[in-house]
N, C-alpha and C. Protein backbone atom coordinates (compact mmCIF):
# COMPACT_ATOMS: atom_id res chain seq x y z
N UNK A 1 -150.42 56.25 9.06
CA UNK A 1 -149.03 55.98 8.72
C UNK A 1 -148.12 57.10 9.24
N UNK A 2 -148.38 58.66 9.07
CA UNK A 2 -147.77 59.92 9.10
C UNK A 2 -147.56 59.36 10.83
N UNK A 3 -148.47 59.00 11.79
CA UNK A 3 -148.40 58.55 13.03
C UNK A 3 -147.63 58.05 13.75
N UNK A 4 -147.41 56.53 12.69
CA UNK A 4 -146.35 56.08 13.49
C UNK A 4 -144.60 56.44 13.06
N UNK A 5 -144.61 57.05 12.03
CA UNK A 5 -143.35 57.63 11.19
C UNK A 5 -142.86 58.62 12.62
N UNK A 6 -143.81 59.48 12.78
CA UNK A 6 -144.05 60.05 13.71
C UNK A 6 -143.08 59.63 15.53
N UNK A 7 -143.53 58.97 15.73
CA UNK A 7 -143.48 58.12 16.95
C UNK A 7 -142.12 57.68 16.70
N UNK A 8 -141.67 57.08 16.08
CA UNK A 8 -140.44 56.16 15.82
C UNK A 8 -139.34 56.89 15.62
N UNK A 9 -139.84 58.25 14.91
CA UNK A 9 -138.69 59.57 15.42
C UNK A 9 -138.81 60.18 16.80
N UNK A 10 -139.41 60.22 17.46
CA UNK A 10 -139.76 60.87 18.48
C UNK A 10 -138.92 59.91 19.41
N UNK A 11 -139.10 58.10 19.39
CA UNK A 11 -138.26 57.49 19.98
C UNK A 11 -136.77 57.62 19.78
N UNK A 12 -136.65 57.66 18.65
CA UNK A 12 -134.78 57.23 18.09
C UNK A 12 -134.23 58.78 18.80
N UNK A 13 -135.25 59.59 18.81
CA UNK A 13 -134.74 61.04 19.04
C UNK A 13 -134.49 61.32 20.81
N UNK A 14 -134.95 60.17 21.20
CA UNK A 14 -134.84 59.99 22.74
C UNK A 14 -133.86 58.94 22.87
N UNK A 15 -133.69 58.41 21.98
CA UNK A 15 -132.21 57.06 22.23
C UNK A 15 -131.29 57.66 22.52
N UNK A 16 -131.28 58.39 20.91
CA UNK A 16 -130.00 59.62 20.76
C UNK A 16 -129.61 60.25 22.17
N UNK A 17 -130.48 60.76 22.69
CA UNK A 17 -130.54 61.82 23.26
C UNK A 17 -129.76 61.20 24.93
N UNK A 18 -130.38 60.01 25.31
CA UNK A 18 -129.92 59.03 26.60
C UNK A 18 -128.67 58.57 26.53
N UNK A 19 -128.29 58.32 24.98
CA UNK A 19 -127.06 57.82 24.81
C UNK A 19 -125.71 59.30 25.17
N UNK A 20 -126.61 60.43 24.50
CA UNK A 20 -125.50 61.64 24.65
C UNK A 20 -125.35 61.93 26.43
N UNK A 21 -126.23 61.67 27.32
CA UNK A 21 -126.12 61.94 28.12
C UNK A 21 -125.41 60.81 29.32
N UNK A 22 -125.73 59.59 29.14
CA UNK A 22 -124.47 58.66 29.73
C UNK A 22 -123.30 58.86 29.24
N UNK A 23 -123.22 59.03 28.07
CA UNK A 23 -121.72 59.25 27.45
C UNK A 23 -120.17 59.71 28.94
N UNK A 24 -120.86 61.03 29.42
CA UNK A 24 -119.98 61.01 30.64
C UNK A 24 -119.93 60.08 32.14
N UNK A 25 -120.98 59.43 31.88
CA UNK A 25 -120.79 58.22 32.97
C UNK A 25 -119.76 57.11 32.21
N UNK A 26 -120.34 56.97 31.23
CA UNK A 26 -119.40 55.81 30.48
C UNK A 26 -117.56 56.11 30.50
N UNK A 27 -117.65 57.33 30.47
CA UNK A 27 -116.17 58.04 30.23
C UNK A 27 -115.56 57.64 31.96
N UNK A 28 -116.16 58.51 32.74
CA UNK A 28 -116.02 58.55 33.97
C UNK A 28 -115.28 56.62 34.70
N UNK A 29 -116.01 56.09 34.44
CA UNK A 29 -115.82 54.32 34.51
C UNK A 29 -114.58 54.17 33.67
N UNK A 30 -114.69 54.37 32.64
CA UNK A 30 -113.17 54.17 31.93
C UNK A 30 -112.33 54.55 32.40
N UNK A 31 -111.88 56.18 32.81
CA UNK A 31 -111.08 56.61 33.42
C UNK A 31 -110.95 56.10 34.66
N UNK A 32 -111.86 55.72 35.36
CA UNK A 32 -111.36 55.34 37.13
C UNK A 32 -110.74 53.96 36.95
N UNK A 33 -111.34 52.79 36.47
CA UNK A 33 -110.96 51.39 36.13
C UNK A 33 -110.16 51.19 34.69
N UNK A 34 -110.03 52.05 33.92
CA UNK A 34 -109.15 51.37 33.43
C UNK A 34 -109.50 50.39 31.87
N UNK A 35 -110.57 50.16 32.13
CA UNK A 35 -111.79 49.06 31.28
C UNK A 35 -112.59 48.92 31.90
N UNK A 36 -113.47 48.48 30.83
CA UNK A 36 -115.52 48.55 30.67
C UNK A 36 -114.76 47.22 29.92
N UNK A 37 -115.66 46.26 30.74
CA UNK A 37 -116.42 44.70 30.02
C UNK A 37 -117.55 44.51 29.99
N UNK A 38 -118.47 44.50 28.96
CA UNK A 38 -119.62 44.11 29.02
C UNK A 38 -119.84 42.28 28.58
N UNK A 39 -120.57 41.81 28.87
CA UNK A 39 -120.65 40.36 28.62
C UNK A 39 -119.84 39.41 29.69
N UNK A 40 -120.17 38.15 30.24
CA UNK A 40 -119.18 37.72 31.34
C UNK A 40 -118.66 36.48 30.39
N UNK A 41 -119.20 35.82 29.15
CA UNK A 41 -118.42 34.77 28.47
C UNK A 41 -117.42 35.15 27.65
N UNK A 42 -116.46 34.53 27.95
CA UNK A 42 -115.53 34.72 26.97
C UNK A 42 -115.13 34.84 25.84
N UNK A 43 -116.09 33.95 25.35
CA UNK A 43 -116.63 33.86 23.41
C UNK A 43 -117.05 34.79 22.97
N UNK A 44 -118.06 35.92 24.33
CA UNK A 44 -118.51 36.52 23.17
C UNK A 44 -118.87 37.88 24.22
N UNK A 45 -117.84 38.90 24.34
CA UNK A 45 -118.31 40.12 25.03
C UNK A 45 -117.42 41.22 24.27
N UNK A 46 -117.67 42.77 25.21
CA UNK A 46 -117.22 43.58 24.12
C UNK A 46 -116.70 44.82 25.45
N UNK A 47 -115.39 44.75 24.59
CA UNK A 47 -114.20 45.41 25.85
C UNK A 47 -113.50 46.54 25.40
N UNK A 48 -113.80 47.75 26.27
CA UNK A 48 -113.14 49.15 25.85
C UNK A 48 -112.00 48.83 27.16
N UNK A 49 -110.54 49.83 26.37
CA UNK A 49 -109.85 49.97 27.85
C UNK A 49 -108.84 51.16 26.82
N UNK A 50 -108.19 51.55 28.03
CA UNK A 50 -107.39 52.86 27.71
C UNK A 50 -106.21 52.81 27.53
N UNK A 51 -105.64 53.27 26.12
CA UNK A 51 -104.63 53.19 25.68
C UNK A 51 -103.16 54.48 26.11
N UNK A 52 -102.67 53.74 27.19
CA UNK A 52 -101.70 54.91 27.77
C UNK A 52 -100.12 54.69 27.85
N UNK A 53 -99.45 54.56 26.58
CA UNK A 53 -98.33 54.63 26.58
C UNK A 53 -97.66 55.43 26.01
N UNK A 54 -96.46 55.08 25.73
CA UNK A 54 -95.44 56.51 25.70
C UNK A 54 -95.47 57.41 24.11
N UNK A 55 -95.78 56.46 23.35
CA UNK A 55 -96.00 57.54 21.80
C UNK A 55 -97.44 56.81 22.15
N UNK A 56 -98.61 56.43 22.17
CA UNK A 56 -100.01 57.00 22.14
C UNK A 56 -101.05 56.74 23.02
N UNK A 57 -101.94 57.70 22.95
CA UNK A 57 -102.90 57.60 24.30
C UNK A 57 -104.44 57.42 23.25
N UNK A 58 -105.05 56.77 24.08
CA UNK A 58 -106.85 56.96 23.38
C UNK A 58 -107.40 55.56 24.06
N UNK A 59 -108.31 54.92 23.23
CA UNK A 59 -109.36 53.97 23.64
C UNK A 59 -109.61 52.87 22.59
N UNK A 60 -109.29 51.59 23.19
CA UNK A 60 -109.11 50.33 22.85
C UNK A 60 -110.48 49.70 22.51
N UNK A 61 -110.96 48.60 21.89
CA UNK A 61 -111.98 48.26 21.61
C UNK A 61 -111.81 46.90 21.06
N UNK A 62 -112.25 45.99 22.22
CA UNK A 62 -112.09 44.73 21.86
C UNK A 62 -113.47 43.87 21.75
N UNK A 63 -113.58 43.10 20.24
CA UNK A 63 -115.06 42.85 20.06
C UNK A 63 -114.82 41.37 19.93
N UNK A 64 -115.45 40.45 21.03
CA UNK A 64 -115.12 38.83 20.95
C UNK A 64 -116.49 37.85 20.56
N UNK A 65 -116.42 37.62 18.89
CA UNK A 65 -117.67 37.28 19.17
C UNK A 65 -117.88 35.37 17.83
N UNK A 66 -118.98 35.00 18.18
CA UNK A 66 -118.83 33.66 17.87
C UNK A 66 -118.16 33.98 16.08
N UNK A 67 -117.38 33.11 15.58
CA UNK A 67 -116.68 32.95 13.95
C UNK A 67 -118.00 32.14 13.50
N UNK A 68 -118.17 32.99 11.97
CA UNK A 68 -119.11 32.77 11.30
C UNK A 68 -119.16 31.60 10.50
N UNK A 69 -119.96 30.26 10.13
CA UNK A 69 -119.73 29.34 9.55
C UNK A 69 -118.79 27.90 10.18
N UNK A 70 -117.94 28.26 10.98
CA UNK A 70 -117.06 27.74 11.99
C UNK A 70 -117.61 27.68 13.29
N UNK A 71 -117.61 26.04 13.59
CA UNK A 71 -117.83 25.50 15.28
C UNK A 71 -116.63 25.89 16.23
N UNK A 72 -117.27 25.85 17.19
CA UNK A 72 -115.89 25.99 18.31
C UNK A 72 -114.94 26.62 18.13
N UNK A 73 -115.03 28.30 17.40
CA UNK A 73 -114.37 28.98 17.08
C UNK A 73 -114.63 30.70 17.46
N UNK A 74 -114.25 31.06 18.00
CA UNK A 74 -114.30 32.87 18.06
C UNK A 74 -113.56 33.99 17.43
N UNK A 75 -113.90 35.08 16.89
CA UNK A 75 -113.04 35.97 16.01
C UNK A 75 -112.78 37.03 17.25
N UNK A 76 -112.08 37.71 16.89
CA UNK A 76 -111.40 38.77 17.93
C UNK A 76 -111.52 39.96 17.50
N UNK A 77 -111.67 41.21 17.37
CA UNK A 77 -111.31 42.24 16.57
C UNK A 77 -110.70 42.99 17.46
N UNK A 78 -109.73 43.76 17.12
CA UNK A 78 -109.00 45.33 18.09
C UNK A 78 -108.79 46.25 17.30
N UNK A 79 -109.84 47.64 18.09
CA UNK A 79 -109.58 48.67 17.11
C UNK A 79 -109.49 49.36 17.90
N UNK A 80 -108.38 50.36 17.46
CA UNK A 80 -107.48 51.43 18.53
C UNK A 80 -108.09 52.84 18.00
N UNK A 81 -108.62 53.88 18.81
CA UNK A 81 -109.61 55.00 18.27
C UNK A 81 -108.36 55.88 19.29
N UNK A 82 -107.30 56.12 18.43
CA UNK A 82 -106.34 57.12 19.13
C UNK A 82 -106.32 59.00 19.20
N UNK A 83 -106.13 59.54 20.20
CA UNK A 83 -105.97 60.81 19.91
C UNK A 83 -104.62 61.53 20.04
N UNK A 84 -103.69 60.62 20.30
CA UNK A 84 -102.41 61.27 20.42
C UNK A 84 -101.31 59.59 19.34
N UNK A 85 -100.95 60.07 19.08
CA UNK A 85 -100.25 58.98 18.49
C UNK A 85 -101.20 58.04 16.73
N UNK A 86 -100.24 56.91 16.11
CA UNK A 86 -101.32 56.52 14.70
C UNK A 86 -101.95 54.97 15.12
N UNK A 87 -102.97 54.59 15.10
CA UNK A 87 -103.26 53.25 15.56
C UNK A 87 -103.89 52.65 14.86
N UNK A 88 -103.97 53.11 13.32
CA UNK A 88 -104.42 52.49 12.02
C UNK A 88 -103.57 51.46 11.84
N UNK A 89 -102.30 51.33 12.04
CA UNK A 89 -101.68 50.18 11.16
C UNK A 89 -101.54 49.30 12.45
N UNK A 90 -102.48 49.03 13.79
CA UNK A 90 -102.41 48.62 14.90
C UNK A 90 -103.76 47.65 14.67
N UNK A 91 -104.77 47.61 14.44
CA UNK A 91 -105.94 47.66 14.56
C UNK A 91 -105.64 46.20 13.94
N UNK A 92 -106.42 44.78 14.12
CA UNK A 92 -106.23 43.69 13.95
C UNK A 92 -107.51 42.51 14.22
N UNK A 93 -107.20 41.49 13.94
CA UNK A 93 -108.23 40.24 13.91
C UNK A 93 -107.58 39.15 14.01
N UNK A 94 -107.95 38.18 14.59
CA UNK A 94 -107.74 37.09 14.60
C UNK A 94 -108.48 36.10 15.39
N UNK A 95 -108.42 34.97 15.30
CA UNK A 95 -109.45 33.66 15.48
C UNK A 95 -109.16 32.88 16.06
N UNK A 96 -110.13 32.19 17.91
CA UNK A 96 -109.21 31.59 18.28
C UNK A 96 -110.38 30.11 18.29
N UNK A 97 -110.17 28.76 18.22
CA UNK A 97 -110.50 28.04 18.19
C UNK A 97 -110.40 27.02 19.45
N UNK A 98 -110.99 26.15 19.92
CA UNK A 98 -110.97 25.79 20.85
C UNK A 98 -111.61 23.69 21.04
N UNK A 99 -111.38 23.16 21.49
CA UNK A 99 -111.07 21.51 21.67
C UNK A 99 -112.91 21.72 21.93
N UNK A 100 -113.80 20.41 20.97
CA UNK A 100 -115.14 20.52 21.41
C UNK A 100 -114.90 19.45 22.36
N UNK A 101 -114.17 18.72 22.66
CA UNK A 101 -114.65 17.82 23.79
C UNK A 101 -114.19 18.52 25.51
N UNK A 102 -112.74 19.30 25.78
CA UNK A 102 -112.27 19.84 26.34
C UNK A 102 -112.71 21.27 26.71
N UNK A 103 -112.99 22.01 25.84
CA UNK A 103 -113.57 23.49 25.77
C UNK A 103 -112.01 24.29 25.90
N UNK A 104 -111.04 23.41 25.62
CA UNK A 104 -109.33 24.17 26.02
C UNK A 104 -109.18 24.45 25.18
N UNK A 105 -108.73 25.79 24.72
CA UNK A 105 -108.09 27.09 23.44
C UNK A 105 -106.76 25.85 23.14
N UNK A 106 -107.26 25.85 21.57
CA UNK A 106 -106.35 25.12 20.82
C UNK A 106 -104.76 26.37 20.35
N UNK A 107 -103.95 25.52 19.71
CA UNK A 107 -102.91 26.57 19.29
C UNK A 107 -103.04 27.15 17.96
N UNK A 108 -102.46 28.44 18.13
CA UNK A 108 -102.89 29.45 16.77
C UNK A 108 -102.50 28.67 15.90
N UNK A 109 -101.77 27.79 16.14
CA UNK A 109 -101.23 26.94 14.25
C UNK A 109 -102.79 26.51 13.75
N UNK A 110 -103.69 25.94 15.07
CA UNK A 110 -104.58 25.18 14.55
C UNK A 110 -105.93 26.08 14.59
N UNK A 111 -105.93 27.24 14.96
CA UNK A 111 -107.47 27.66 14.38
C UNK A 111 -106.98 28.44 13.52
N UNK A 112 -108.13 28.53 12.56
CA UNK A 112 -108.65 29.43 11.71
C UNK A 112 -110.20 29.31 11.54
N UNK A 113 -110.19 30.64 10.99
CA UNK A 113 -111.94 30.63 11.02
C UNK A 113 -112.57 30.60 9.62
N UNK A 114 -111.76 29.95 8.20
CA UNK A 114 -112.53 30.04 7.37
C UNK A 114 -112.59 28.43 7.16
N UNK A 115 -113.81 28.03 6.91
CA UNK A 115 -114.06 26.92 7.03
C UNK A 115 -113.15 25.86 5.80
């Protein structure tokens, strides 16, 4: 048992460790482009981009992923991780729904995501 307790720190302690060290590649990409998209569907990927205007600067975070309990529906999240300026009362959600026969984004009157 002491073995594999063992091992499974030894891994997480190497995750850690890969993750601290891309960290400046990841930065590097942000800064040249502007935004990092990971995922190519629309429903459901997860989008950093850089927040550069005149009262605040930092890094955007957009998380698009399927609405829980709800068909043909996606939630949105945006959370603003600012270092110059306040982006707490910025930070938001919302739900966009979409036609199952069409696959065409319906209007905000008509989605919501609680069933």
């Amino acid at each position: 048992m002491k073995r594999w307790v063992k091992r499974l720190g030894y891994v997480l302690l190497i995750a850690v460790w890969l993750m601290i060290m891309a960290f400046p590649t990841f930065a590097f990409f942000l800064a040249t482009r502007g935004e990092l998209q990971f995922g190519d569907d629309p429903r459901r990927n997860i989008r950093f981009f850089m927040v550069q205007e005149e009262a605040s600067n930092g890094i955007g975070l957009e998380w698009v992923r399927d609405a829980r309990r709800v068909e043909n529906c996606s939630q949105t999240s945006i959370r603003y991780f600012l270092w110059e300026g306040n982006g707490r009362n910025q930070n938001t959600k919302f739900c966009q729904c979409y036609d199952p026969a069409s696959d065409a984004p319906l209007p905000v009157e008509e989605s919501s995501c609680t069933p």
